[in-house]
Each structure stands twice: as structure tokens, then as C-alpha cells.
N, C-alpha and C. Protein backbone atom coordinates (compact mmCIF):
# COMPACT_ATOMS: atom_id res chain seq x y z
N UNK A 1 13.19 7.10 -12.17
CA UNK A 1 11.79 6.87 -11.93
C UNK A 1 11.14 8.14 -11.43
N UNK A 2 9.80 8.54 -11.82
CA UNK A 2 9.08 9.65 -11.53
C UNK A 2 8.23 9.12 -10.44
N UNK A 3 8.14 9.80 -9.20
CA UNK A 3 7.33 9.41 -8.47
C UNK A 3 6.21 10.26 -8.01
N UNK A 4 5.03 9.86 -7.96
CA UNK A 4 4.22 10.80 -7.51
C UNK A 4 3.49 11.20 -6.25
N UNK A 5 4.79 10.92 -5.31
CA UNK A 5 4.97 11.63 -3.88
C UNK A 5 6.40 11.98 -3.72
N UNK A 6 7.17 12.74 -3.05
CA UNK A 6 8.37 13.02 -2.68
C UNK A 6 9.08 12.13 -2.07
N UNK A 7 8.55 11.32 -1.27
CA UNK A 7 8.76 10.36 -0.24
C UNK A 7 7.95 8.71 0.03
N UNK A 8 8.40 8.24 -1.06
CA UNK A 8 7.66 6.79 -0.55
C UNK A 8 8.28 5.95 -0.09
N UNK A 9 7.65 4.78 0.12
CA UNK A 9 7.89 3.92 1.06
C UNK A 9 8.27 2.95 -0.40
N UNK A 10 9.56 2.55 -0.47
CA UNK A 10 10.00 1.53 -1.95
C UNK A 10 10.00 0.26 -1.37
N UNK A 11 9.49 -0.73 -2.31
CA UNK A 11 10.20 -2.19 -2.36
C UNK A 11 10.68 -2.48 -3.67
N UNK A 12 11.61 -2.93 -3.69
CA UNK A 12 12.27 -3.57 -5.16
C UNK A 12 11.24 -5.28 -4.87
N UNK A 13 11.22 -5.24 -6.23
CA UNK A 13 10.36 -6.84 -6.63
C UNK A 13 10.87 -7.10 -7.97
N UNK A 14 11.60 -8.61 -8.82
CA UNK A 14 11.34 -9.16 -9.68
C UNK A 14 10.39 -10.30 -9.72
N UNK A 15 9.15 -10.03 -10.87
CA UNK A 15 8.18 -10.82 -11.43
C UNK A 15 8.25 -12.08 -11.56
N UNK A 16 7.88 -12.65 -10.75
CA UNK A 16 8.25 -14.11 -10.29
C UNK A 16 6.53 -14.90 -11.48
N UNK A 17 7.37 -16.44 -11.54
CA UNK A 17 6.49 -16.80 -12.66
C UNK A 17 4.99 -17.58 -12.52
N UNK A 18 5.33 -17.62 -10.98
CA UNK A 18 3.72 -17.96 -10.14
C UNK A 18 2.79 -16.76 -10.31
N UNK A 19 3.60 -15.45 -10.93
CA UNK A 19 2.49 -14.23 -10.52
C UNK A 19 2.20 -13.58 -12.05
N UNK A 20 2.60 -14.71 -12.91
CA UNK A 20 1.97 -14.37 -14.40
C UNK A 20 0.85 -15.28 -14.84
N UNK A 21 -0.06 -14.63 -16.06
CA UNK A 21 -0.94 -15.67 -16.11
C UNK A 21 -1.12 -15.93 -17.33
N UNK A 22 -2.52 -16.49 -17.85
CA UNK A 22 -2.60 -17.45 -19.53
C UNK A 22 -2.19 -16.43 -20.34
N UNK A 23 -2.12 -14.87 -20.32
CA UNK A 23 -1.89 -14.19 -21.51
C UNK A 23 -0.18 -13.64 -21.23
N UNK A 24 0.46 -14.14 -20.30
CA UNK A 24 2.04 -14.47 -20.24
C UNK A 24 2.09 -12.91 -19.50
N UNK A 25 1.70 -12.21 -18.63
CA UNK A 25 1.95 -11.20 -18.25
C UNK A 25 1.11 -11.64 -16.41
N UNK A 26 1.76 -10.17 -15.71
CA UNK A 26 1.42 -10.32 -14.43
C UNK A 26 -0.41 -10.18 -14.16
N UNK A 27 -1.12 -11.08 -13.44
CA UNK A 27 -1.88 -10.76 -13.39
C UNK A 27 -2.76 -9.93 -12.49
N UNK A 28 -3.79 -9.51 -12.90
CA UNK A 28 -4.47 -8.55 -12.23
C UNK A 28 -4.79 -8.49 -10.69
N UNK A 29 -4.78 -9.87 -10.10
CA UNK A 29 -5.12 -9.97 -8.74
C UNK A 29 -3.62 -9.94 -7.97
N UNK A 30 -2.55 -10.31 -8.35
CA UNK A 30 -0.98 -9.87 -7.91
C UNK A 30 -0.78 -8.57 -7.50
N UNK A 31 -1.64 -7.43 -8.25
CA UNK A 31 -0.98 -6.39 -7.97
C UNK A 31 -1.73 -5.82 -6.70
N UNK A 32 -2.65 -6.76 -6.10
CA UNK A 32 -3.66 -6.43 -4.99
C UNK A 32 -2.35 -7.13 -3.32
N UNK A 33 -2.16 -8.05 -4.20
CA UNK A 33 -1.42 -9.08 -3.27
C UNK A 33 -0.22 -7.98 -3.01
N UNK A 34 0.53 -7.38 -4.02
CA UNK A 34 1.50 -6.43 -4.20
C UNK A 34 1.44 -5.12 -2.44
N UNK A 35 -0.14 -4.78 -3.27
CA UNK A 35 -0.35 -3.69 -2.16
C UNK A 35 -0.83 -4.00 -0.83
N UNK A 36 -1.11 -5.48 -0.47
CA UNK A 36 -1.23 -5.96 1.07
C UNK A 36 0.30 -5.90 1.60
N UNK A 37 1.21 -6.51 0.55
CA UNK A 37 2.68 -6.89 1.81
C UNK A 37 3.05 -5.74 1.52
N UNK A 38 3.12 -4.28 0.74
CA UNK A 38 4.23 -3.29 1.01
C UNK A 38 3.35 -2.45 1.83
N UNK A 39 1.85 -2.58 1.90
CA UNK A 39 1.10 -1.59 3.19
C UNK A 39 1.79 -2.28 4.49
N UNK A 40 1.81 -4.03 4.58
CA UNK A 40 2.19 -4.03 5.66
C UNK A 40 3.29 -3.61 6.29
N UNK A 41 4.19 -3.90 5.03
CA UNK A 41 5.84 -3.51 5.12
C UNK A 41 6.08 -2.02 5.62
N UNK A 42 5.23 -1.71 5.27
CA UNK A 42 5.68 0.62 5.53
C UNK A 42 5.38 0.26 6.60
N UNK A 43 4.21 -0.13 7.05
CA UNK A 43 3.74 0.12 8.49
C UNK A 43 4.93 -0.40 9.88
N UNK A 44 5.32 -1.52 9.21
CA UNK A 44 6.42 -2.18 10.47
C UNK A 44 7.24 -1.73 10.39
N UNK A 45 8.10 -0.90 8.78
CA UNK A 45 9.25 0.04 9.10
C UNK A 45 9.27 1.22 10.01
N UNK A 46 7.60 1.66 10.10
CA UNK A 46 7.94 3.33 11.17
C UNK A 46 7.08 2.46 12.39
N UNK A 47 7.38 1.15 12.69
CA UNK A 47 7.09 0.28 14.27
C UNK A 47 5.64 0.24 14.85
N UNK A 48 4.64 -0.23 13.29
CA UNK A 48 3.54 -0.54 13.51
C UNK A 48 3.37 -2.09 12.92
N UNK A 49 3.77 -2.78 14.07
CA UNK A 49 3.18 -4.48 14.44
C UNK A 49 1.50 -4.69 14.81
N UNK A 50 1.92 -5.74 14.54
CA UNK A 50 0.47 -6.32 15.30
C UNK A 50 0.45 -6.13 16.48
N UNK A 51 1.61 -6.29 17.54
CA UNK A 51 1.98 -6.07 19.14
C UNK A 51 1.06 -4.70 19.29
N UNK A 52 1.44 -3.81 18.81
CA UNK A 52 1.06 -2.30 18.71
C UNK A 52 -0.32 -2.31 18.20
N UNK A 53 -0.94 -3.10 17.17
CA UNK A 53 -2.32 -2.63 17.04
C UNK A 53 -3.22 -3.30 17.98
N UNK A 54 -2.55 -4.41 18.63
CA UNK A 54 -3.48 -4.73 19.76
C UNK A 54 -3.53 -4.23 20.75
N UNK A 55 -2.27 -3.58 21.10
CA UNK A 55 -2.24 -2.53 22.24
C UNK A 55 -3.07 -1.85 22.05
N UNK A 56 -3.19 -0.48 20.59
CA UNK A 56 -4.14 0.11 20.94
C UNK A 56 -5.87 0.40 20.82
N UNK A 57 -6.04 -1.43 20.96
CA UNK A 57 -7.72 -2.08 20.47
C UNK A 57 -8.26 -1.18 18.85
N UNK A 58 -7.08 -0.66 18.51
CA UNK A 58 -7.71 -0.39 17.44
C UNK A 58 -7.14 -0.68 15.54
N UNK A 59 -7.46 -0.44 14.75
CA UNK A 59 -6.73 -1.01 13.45
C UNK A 59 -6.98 0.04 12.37
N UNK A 60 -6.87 -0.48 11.10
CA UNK A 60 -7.21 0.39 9.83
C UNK A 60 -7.63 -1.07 9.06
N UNK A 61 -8.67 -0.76 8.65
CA UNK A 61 -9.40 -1.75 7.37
C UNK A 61 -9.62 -1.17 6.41
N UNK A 62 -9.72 -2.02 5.18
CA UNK A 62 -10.17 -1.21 4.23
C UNK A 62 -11.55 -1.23 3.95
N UNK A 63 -11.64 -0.20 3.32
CA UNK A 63 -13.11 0.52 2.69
C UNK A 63 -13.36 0.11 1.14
N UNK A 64 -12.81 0.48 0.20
CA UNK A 64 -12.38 0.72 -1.03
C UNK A 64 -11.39 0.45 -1.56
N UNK A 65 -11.29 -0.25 -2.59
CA UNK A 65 -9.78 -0.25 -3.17
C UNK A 65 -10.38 0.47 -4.82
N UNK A 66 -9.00 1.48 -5.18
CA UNK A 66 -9.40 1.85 -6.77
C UNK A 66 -7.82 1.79 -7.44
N UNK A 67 -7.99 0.57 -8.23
CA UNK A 67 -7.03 0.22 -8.82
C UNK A 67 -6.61 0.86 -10.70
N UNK A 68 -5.46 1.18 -10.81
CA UNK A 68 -5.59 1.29 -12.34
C UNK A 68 -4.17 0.90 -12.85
N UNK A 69 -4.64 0.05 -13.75
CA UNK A 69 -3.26 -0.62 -14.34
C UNK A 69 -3.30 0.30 -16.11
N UNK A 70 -1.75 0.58 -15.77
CA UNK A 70 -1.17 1.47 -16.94
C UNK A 70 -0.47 0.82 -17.94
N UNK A 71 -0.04 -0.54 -17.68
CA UNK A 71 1.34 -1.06 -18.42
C UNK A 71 0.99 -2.22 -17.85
N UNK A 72 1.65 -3.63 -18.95
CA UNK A 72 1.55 -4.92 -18.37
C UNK A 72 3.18 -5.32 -18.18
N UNK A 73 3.32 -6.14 -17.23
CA UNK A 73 4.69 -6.54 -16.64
C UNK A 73 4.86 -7.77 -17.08
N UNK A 74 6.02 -8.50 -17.48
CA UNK A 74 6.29 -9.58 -17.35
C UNK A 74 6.90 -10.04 -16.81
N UNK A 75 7.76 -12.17 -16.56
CA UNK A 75 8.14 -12.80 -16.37
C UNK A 75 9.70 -11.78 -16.24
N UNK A 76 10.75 -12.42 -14.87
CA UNK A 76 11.74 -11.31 -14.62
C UNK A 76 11.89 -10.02 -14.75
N UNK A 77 10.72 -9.29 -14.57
CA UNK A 77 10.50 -7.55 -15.04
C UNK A 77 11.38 -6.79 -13.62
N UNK A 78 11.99 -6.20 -13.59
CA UNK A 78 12.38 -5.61 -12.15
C UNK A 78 11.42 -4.40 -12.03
N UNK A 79 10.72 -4.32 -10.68
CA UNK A 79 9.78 -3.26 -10.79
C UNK A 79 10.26 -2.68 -8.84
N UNK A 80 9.55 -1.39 -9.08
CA UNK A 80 9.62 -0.94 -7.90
C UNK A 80 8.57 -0.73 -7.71
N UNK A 81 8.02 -0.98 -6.08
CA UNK A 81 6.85 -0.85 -5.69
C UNK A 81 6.90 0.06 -4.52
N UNK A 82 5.76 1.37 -4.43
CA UNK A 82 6.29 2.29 -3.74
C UNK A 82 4.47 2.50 -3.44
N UNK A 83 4.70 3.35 -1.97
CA UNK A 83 3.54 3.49 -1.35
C UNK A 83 3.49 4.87 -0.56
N UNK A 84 2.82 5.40 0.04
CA UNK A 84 2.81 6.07 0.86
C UNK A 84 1.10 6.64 1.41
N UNK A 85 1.11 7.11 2.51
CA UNK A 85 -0.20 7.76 3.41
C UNK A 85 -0.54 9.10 3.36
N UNK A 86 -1.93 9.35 3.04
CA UNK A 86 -2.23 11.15 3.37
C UNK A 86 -2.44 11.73 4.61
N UNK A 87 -2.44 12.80 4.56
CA UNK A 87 -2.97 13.22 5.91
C UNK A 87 -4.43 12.58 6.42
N UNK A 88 -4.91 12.45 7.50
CA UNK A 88 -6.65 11.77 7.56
C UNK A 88 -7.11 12.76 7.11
N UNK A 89 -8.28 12.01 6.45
CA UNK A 89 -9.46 12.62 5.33
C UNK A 89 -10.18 13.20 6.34
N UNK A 90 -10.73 12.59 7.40
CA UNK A 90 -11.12 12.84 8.19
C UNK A 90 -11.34 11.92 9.98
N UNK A 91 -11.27 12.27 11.49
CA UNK A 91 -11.03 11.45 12.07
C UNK A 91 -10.89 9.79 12.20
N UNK A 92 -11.72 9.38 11.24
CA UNK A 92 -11.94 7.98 10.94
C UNK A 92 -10.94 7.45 10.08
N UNK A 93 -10.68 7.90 9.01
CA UNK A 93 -10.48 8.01 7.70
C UNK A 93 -9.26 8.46 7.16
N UNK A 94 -8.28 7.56 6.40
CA UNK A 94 -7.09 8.13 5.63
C UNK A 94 -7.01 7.45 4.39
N UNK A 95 -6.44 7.59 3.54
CA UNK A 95 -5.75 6.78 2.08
C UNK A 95 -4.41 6.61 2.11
N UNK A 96 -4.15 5.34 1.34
CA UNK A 96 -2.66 5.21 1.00
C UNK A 96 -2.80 5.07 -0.42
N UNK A 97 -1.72 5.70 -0.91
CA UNK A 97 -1.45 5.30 -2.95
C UNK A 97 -0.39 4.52 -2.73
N UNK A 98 -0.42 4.54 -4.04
CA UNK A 98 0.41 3.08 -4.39
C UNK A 98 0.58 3.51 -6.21
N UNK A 99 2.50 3.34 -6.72
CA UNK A 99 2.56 3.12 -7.72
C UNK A 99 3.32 2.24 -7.89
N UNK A 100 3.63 1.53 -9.21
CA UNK A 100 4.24 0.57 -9.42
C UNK A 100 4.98 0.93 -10.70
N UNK A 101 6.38 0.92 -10.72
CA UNK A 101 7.55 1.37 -11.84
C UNK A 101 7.84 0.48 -12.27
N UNK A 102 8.48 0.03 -13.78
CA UNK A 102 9.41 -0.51 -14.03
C UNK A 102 10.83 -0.13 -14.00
N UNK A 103 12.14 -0.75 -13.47
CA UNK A 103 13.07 -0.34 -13.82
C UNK A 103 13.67 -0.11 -14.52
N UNK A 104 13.68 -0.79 -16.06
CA UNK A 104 14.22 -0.65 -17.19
C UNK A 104 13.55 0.31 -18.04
N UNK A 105 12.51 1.16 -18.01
CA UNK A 105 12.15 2.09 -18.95
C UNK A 105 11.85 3.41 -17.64
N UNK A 106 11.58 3.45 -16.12
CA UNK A 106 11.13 4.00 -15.33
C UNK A 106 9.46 4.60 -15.33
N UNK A 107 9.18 3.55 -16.54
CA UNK A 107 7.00 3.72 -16.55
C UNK A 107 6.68 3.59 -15.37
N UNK A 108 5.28 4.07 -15.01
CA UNK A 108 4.53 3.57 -14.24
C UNK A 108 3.85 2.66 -14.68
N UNK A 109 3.38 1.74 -14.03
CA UNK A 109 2.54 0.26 -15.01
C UNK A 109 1.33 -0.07 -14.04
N UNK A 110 1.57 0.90 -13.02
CA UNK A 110 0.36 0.69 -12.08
C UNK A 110 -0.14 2.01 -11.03
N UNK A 111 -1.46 2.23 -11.03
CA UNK A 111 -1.02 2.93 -9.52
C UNK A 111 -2.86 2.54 -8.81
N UNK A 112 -2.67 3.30 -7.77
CA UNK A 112 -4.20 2.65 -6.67
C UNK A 112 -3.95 3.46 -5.79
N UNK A 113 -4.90 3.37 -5.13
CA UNK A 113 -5.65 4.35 -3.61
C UNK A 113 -6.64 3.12 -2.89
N UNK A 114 -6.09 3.43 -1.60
CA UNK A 114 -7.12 2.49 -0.85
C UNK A 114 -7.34 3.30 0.57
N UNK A 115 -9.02 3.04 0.79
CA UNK A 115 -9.67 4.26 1.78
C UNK A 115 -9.64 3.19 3.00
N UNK A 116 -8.90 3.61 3.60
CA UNK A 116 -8.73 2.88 4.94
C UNK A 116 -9.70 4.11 6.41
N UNK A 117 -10.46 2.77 6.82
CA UNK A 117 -11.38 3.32 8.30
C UNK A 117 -10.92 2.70 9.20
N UNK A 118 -10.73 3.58 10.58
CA UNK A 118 -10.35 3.27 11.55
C UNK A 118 -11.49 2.11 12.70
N UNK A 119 -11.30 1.04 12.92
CA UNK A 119 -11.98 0.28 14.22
C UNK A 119 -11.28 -0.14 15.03
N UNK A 120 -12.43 0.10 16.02
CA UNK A 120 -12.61 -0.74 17.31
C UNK A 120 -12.13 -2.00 17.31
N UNK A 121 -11.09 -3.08 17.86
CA UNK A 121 -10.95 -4.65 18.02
C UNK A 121 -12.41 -4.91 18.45
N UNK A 122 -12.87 -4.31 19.51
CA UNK A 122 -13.90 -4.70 20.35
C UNK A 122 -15.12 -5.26 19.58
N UNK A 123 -15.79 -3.64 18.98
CA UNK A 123 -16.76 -3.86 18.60
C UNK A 123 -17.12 -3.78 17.08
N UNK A 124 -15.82 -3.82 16.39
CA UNK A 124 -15.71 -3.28 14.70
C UNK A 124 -16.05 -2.12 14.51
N UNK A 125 -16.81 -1.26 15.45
CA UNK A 125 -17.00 -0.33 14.61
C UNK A 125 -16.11 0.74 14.50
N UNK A 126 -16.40 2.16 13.80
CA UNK A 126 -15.45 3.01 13.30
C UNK A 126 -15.66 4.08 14.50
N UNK A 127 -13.97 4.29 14.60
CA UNK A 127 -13.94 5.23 15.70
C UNK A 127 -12.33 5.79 15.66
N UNK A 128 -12.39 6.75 15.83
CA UNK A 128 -11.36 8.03 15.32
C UNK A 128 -9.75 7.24 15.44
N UNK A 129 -8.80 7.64 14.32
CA UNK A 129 -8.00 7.08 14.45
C UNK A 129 -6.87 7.81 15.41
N UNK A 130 -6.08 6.86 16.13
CA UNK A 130 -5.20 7.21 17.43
C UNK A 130 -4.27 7.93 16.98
N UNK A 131 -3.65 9.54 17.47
CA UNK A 131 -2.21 9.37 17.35
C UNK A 131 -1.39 8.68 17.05
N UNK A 132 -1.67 7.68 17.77
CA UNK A 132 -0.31 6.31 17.35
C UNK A 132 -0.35 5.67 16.28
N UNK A 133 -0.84 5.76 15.36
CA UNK A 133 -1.34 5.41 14.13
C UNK A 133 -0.80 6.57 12.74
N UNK A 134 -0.93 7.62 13.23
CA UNK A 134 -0.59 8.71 12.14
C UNK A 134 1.01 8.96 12.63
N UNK A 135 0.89 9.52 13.49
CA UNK A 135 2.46 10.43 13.59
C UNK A 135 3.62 9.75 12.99
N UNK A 136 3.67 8.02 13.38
CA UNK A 136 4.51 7.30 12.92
C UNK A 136 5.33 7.89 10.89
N UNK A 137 3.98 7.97 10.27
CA UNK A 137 4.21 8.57 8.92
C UNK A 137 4.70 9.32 8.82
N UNK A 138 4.17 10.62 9.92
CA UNK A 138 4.53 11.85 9.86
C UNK A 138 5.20 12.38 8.68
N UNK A 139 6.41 12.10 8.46
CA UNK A 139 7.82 12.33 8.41
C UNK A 139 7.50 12.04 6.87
N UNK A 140 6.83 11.05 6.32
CA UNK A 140 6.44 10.95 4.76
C UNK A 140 5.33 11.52 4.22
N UNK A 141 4.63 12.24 4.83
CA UNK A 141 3.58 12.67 4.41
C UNK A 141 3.80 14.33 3.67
């Protein structure tokens, strides 16, 4: 598989048949669902819980999502789903990508960017993201 970071964050997934639709392939809103549990998943592997984002009254939401599907998947497809974070765009502000492989040919069949802003629990609004929030990546970035 070609990846287009050095270092991502992988999940192995086979295409389960709740996540295909009328034209017998995966559908388009799955691969959104895809990139909620492996953002959450990276985050709790380098020991960012919920415990921790309430500690530090603050979070990452999203802004934007820009999705582009390359390849359609089917029913038992083994795919790898891989992610990773940039440096912040700016204090507020970072992205995570996201591609999606098949295992049996090593295509990409998917990839996305999503602009994540930093808030306040308090008051929602946007306010610089913590140390404790980046460094964790560090190490993949």
C-alpha cells in the first residue's frame, strides 16, 4: 500500500453488509462514519479521552469536511483505513487526512481532509489550541 504520509494512524476494516447500499457497493455516508471512529481511535491511542478533553475545557470540532472518493468498495472488501494530523494551520486551527486502501489491489478508493477549530467547553467559542492537544501527535507528524 502507498501511503500518503510516512506515518499513519491504520485500522484494518472488512465491508460489512449494513454499510453497502441499492447500487451493491459501500456507501457514501459510511466513509464519513469511517472517519469519526478512526479520528477518535488515533486520538485515544496517543491518550486523548474524553477524561482529558474535559480536563482541559477545551476540544477540536469540525469546520469542514472535503471528501473524495476514488474507487467503490464492496461487500467483504478488506480495506485499510489510515489517518493522520498536520502541524496547526494556525493557533486555532489544524487538519487531519484520511485515506482509505484496499488490500487486495493496494488502491486508494478514498481520501479527505477535515479542518478542525479549537473551543472553549464553556463558551464554544474558538480559542488557541493547548499543548496538550498537539504534542501527543508529535511523533506522527
Amino acid at each position: 500500500m502507498r501511503w500518503q504520509h510516512p506515518n499513519p494512524f491504520i485500522l484494518k476494516h472488512t465491508v460489512l453488509e449494513k454499510e453497502i447500499d441499492h447500487l451493491n457497493h459501500v456507501n457514501n455516508k459510511i466513509y464519513l462514519e469511517w472517519m469519526e471512529h478512526i479520528s477518535w481511535q488515533h486520538s485515544l491511542s496517543v491518550g486523548i479521552d474524553a477524561e482529558k478533553i474535559k480536563s482541559l475545557g477545551k476540544i477540536m470540532v469540525i469546520a469542514r469536511h472535503e471528501m473524495n472518493y476514488h474507487a467503490e468498495c464492496y461487500l467483504d472488501e478488506n480495506l485499510h483505513i489510515g489517518t493522520w494530523v498536520t502541524r496547526p494551520l494556525s493557533p486555532k486551527k489544524r487538519e487531519r487526512l484520511y485515506q482509505v486502501t484496499r488490500e487486495r489491489d493496494g488502491k486508494t478508493v478514498f481520501t479527505a481532509k477535515t479542518l478542525w477549530v479549537c473551543i472553549n467547553l464553556t463558551d464554544h467559542k474558538p480559542t488557541p489550541i493547548p499543548q496538550a492537544l498537539i504534542t501527543p501527535y508529535q511523533t506522527q507528524i
